[in-house]
N, C-alpha and C. Protein backbone atom coordinates (compact mmCIF):
# COMPACT_ATOMS: atom_id res chain seq x y z
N UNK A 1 -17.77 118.23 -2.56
CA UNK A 1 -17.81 116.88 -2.05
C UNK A 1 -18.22 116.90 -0.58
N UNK A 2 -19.14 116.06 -0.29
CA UNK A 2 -19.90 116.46 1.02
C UNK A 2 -19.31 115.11 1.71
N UNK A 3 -18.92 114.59 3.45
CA UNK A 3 -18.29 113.53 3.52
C UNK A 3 -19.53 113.03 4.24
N UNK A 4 -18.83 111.80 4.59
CA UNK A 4 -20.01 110.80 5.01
C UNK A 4 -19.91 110.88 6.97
N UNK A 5 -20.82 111.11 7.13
CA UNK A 5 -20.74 111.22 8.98
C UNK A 5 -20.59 109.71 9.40
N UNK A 6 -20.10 109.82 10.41
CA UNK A 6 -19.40 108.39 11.23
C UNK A 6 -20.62 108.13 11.94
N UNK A 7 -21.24 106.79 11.69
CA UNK A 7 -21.61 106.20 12.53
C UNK A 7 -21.26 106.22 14.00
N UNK A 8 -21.79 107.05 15.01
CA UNK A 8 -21.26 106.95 16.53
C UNK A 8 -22.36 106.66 17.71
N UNK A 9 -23.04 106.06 17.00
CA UNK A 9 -24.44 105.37 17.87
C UNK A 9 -23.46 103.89 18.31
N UNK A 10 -23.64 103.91 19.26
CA UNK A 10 -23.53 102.38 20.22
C UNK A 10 -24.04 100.99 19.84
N UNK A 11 -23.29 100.02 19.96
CA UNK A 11 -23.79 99.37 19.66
C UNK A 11 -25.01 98.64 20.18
N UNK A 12 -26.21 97.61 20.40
CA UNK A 12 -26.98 97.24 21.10
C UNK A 12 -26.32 96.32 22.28
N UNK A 13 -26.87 96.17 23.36
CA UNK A 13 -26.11 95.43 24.28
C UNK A 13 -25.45 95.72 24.71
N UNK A 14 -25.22 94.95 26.30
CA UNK A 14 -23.62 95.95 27.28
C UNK A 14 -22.68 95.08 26.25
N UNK A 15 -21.51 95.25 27.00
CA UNK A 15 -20.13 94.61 26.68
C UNK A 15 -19.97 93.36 26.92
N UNK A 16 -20.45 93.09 27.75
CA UNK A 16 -20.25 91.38 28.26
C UNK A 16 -21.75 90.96 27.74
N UNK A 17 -22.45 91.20 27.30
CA UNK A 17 -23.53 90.94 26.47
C UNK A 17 -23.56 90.47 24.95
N UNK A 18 -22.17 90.99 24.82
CA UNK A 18 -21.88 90.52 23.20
C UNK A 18 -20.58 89.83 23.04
N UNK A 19 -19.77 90.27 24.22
CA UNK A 19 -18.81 89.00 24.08
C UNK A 19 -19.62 87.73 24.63
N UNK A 20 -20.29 87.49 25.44
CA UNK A 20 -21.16 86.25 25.60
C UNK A 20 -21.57 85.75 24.52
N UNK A 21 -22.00 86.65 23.43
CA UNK A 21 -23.33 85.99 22.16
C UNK A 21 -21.88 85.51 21.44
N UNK A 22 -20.98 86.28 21.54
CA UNK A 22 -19.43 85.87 20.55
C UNK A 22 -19.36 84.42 20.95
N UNK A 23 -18.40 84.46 21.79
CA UNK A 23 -18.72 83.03 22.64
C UNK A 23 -19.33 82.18 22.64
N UNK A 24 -20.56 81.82 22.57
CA UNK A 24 -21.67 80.97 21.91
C UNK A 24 -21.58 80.78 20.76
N UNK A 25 -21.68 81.69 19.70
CA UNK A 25 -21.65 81.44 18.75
C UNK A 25 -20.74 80.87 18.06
N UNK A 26 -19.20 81.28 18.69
CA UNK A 26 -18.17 80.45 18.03
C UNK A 26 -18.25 78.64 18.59
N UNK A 27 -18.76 78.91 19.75
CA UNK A 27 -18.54 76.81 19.90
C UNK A 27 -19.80 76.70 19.19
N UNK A 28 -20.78 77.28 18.74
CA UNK A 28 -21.76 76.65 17.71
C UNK A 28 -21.36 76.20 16.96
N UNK A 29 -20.62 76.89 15.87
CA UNK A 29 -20.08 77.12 14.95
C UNK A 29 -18.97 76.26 14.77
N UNK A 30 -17.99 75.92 15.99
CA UNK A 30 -17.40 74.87 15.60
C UNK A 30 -17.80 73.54 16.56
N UNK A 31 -18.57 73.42 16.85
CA UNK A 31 -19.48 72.24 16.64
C UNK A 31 -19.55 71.27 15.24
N UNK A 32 -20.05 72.33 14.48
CA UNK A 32 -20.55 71.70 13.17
C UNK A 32 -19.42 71.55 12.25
N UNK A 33 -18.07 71.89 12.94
CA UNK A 33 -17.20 71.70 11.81
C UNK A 33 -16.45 70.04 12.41
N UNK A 34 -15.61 68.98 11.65
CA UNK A 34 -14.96 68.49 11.73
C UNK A 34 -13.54 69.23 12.27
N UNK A 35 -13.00 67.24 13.05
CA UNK A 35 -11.89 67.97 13.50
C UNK A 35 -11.06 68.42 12.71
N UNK A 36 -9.94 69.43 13.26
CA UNK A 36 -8.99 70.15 12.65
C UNK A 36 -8.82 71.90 13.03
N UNK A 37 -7.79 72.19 12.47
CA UNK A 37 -7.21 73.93 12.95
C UNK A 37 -8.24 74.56 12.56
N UNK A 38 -9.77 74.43 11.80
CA UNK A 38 -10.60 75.58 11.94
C UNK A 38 -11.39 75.93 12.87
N UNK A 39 -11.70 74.33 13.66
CA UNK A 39 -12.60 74.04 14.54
C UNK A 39 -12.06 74.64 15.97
N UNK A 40 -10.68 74.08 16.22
CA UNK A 40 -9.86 74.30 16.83
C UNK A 40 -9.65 75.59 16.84
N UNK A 41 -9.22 76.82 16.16
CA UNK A 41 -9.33 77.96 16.21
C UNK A 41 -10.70 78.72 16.71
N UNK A 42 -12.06 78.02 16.50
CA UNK A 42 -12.82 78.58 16.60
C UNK A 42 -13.06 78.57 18.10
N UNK A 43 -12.66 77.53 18.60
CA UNK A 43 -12.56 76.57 20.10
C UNK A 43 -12.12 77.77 20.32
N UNK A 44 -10.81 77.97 20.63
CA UNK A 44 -9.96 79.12 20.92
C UNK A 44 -10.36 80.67 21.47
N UNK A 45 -11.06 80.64 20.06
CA UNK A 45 -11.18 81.54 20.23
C UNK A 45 -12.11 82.24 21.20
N UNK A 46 -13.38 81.40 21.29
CA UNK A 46 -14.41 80.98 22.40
C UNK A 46 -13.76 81.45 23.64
N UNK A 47 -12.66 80.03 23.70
CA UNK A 47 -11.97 80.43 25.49
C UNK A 47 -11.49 81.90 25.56
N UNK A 48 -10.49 82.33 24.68
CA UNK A 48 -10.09 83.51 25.10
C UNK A 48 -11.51 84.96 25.16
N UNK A 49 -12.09 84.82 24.59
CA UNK A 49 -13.73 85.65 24.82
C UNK A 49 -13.71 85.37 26.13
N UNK A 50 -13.71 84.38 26.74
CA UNK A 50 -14.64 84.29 28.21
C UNK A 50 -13.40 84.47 29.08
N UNK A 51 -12.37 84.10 29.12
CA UNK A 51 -10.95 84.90 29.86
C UNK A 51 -11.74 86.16 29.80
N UNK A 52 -11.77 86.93 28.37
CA UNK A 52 -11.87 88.75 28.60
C UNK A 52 -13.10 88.81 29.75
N UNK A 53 -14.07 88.03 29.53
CA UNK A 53 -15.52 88.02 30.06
C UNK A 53 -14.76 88.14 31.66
N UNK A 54 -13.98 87.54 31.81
CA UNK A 54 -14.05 87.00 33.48
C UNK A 54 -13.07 87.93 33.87
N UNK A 55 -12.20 88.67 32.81
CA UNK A 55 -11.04 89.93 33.67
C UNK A 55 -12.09 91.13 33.55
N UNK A 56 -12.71 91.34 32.51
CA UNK A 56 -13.76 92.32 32.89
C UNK A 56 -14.70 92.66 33.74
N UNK A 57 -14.64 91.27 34.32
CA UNK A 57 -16.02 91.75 35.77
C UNK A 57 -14.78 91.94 36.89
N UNK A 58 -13.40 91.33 37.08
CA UNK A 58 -12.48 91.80 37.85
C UNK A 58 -12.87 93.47 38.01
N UNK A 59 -12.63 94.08 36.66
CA UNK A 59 -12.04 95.31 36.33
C UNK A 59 -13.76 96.75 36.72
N UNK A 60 -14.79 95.89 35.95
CA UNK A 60 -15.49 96.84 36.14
C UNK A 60 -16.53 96.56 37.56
N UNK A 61 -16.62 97.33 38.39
CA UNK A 61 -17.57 97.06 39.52
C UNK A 61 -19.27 97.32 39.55
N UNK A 62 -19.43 96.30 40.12
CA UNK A 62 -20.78 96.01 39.79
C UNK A 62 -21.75 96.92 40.91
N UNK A 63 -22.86 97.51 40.24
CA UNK A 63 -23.76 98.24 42.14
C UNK A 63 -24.67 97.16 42.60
C-alpha cells in the first residue's frame, strides 16, 4: 500500500489577500439572502475577517 503525499504547496495569494476575497465574498453572499440568522451570520462573519485583517497588519511589519 503506497500512501498519498500531502499536498504542501501554498496556497495562491498572501494572507490578507484571501482573507480580503473571504470578506467580500461573504457580504456578497449575504446580500442576496433575506433577512434573518443566515444573512446575519454571514454579516458576521465578514466583520470578524476584517478584525483578523486589521490585528494582522498590527502584528506583521510592513518594509
Amino acid at each position: 500500500m503506497s500512501k498519498k503525499k500531502r499536498n504542501r504547496g501554498r496556497p495562491p495569494g498572501s494572507f490578507e489577500d484571501r482573507l480580503g476575497k473571504f470578506a467580500e465574498d461573504a457580504r456578497i453572499a449575504a446580500r442576496k439572502l433575506p433577512p434573518g440568522r443566515e444573512r446575519d451570520a454571514l454579516m458576521k462573519k465578514a466583520r470578524q475577517t476584517e478584525t483578523v485583517m486589521e490585528v494582522s497588519e498590527w502584528l506583521v511589519p510592513r518594509k
